[in-house]
N, C-alpha and C. Protein backbone atom coordinates (compact mmCIF):
# COMPACT_ATOMS: atom_id res chain seq x y z
N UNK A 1 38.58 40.05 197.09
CA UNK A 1 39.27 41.22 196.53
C UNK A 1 39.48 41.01 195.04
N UNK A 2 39.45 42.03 194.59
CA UNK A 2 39.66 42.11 192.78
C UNK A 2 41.25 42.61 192.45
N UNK A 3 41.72 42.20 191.52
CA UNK A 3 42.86 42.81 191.23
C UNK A 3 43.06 43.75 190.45
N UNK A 4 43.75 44.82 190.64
CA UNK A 4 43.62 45.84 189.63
C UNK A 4 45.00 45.57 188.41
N UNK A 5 45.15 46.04 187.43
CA UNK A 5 46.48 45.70 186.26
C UNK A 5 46.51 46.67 185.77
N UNK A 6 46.81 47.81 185.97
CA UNK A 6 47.49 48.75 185.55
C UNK A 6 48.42 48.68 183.78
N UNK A 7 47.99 48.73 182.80
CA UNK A 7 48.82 48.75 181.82
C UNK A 7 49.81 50.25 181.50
N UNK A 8 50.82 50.33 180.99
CA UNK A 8 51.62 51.57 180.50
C UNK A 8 50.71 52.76 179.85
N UNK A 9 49.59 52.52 179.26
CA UNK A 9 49.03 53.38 178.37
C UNK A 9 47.99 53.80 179.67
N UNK A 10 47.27 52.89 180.15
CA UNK A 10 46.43 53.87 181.15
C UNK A 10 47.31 54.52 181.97
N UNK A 11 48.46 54.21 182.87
CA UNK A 11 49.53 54.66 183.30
C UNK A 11 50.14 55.90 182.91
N UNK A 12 50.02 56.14 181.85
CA UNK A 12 50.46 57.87 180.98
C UNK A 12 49.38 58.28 180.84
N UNK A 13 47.75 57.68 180.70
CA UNK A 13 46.34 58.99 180.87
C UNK A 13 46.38 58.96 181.88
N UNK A 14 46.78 58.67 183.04
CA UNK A 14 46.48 58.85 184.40
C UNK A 14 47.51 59.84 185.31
N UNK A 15 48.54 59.92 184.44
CA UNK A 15 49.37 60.84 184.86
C UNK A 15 49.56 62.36 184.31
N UNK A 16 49.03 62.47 183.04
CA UNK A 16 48.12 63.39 182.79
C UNK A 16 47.20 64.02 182.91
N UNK A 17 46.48 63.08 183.79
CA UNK A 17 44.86 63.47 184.19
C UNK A 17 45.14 64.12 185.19
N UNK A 18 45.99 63.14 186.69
CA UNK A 18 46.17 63.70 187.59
C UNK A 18 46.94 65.31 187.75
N UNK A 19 47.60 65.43 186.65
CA UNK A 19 48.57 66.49 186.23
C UNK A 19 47.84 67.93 186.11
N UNK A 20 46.27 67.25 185.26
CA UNK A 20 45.68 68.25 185.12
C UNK A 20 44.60 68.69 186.44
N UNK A 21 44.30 67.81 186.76
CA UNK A 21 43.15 68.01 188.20
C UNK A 21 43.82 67.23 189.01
N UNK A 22 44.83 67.71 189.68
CA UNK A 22 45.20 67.32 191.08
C UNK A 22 44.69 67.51 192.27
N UNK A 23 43.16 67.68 192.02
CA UNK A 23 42.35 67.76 193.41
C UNK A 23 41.56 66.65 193.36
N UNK A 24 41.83 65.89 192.16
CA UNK A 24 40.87 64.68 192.31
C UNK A 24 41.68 63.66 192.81
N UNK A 25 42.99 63.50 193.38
CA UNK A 25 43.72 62.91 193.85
C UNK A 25 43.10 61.63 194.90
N UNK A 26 43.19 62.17 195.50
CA UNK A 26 42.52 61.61 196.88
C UNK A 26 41.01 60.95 196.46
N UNK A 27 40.50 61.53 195.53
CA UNK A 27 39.31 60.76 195.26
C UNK A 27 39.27 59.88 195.03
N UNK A 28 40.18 59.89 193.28
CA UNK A 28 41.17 58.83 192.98
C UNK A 28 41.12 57.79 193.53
N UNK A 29 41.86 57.62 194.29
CA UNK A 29 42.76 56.89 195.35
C UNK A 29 41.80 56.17 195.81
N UNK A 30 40.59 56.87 196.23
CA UNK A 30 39.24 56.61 197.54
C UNK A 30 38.74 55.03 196.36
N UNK A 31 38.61 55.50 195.22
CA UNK A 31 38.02 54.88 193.79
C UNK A 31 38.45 53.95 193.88
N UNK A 32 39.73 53.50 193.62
CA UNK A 32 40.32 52.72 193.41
C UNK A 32 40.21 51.36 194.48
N UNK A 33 40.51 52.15 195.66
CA UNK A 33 40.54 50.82 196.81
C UNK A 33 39.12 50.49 196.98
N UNK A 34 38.24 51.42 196.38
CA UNK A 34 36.60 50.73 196.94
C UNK A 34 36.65 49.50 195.73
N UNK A 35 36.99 50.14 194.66
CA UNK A 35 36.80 49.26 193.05
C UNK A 35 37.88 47.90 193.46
N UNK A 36 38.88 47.87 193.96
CA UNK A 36 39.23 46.66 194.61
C UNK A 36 38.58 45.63 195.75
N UNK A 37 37.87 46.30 196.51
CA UNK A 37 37.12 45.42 197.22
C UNK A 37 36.07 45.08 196.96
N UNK A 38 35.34 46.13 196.09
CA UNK A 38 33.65 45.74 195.66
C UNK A 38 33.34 46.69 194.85
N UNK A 39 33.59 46.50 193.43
CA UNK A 39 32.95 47.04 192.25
C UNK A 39 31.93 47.61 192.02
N UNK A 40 30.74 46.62 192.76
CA UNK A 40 29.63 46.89 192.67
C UNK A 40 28.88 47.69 194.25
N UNK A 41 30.03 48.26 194.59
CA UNK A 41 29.54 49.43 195.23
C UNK A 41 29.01 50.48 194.25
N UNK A 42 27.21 50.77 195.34
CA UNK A 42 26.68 52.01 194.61
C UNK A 42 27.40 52.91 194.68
N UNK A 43 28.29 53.50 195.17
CA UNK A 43 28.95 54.75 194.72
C UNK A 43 29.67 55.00 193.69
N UNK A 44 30.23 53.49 193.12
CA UNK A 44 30.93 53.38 192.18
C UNK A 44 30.15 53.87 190.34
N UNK A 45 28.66 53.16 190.91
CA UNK A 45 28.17 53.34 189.60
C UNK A 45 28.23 52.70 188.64
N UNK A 46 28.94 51.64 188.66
CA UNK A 46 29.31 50.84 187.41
C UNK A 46 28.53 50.29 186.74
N UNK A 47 28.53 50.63 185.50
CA UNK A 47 27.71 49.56 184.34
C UNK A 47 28.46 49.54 183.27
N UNK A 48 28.03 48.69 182.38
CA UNK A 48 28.63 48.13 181.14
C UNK A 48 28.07 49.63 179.78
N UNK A 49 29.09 49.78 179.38
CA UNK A 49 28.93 50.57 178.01
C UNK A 49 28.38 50.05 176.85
N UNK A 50 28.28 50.56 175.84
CA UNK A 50 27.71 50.58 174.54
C UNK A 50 28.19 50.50 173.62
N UNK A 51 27.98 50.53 172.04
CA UNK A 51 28.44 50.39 171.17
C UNK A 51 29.70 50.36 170.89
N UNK A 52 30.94 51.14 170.30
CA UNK A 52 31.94 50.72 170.10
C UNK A 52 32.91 50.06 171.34
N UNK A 53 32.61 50.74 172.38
CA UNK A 53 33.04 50.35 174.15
C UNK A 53 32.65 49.34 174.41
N UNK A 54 31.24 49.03 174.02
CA UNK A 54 30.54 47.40 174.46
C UNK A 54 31.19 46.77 175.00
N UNK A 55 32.70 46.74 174.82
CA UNK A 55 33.26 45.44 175.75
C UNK A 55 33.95 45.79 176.67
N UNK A 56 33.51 47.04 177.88
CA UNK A 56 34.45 48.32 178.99
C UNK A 56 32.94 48.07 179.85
N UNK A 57 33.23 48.47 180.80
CA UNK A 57 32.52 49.11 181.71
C UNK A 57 32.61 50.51 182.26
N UNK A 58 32.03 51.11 182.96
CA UNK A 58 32.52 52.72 183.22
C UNK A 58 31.91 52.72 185.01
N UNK A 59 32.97 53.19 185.78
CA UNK A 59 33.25 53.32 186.94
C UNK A 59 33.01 55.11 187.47
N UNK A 60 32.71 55.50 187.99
CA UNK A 60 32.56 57.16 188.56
C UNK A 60 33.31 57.33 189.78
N UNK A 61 34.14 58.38 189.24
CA UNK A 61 35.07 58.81 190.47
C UNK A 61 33.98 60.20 191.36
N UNK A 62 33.47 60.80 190.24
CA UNK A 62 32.63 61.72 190.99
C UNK A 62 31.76 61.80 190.45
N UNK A 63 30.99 62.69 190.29
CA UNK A 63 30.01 63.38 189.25
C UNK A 63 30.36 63.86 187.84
N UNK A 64 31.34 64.50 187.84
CA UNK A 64 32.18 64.80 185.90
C UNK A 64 33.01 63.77 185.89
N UNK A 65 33.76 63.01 186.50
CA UNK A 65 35.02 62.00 185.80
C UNK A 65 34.51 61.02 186.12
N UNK A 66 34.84 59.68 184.93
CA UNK A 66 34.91 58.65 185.13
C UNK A 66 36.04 57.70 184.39
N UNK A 67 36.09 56.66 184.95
CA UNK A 67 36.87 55.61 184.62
C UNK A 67 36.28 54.82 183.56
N UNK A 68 36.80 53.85 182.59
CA UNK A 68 36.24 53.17 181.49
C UNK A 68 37.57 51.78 181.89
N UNK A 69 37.19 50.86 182.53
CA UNK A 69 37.76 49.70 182.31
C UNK A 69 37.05 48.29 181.94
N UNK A 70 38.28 47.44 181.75
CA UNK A 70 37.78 46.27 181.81
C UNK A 70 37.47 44.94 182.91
N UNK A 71 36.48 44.35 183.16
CA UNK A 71 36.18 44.40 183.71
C UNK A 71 35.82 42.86 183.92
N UNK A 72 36.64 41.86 184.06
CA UNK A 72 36.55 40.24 184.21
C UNK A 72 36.54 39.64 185.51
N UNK A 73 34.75 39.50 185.63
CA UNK A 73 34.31 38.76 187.22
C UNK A 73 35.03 37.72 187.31
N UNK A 74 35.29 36.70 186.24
CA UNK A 74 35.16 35.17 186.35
C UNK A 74 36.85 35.13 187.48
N UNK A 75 38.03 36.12 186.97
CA UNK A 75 39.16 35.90 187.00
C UNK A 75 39.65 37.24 188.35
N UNK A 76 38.16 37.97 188.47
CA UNK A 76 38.26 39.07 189.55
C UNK A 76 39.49 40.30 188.84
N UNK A 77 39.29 40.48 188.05
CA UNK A 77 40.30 41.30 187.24
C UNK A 77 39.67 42.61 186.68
N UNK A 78 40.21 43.97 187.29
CA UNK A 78 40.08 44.71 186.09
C UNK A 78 41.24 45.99 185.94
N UNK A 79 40.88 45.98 184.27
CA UNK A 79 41.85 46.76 183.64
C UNK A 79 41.80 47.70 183.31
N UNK A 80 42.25 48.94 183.84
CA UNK A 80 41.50 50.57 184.07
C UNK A 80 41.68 50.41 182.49
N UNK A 81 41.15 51.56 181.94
CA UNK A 81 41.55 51.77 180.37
C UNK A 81 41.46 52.83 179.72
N UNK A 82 41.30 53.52 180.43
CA UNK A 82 40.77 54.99 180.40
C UNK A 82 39.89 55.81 181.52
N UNK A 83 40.72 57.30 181.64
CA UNK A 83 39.91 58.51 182.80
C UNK A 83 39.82 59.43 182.04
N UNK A 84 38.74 60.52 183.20
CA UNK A 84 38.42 61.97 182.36
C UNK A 84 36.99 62.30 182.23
N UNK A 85 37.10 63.18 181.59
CA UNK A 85 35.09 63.39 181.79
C UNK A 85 34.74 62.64 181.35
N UNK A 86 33.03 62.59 181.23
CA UNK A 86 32.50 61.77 180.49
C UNK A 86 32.69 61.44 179.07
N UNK A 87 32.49 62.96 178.45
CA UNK A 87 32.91 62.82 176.45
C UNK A 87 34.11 62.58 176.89
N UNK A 88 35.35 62.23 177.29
CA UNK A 88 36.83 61.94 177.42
C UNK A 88 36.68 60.34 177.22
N UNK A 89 35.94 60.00 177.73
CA UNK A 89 36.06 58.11 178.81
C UNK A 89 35.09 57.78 177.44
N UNK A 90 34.07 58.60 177.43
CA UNK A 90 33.32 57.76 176.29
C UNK A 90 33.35 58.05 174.31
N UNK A 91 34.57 58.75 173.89
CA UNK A 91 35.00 59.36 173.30
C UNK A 91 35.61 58.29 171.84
N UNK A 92 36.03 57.61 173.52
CA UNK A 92 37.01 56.31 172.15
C UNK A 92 35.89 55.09 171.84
């Protein structure tokens, strides 16, 4: 199992996000506990980002939203860091 760490700042985009699309709730949720047991579930999608992000990975909750965390095998750790569409997650 991986641990998830929740910081304050993803904690307030996520409560915004959910605020705004509260039908992705449950998806959410679905995301999260798969991304705790196995990351590298294909549904998840995960790969490593690019240039200024280079050091995030990006996770898919569906088809328009995704997740942008960090993402440390060695220590089984990751640190959401951002949700939202794609230009949202890949923005910063």
């Amino acid at each position: 199992m991986y641990q998830l760490i929740f910081t304050p700042a993803y904690e307030k985009r996520l409560k915004k996000f959910l605020k705004k699309h509260p039908e992705i709730k449950k998806q959410y949720a679905k995301t999260m506990k798969l991304m705790e047991i196995n990351p590298f579930h294909s549904s998840l999608r995960i790969h490593p980002l690019s240039g200024k992000l280079k050091q995030l990975h990006s996770i898919s909750i569906n088809i328009s939203y995704r997740i942008s965390i960090e993402f440390i095998v060695d220590d089984k750790t990751i640190i959401p860091v951002n949700i939202g569409t794609h230009d949202e997650v890949y923005k910063n």
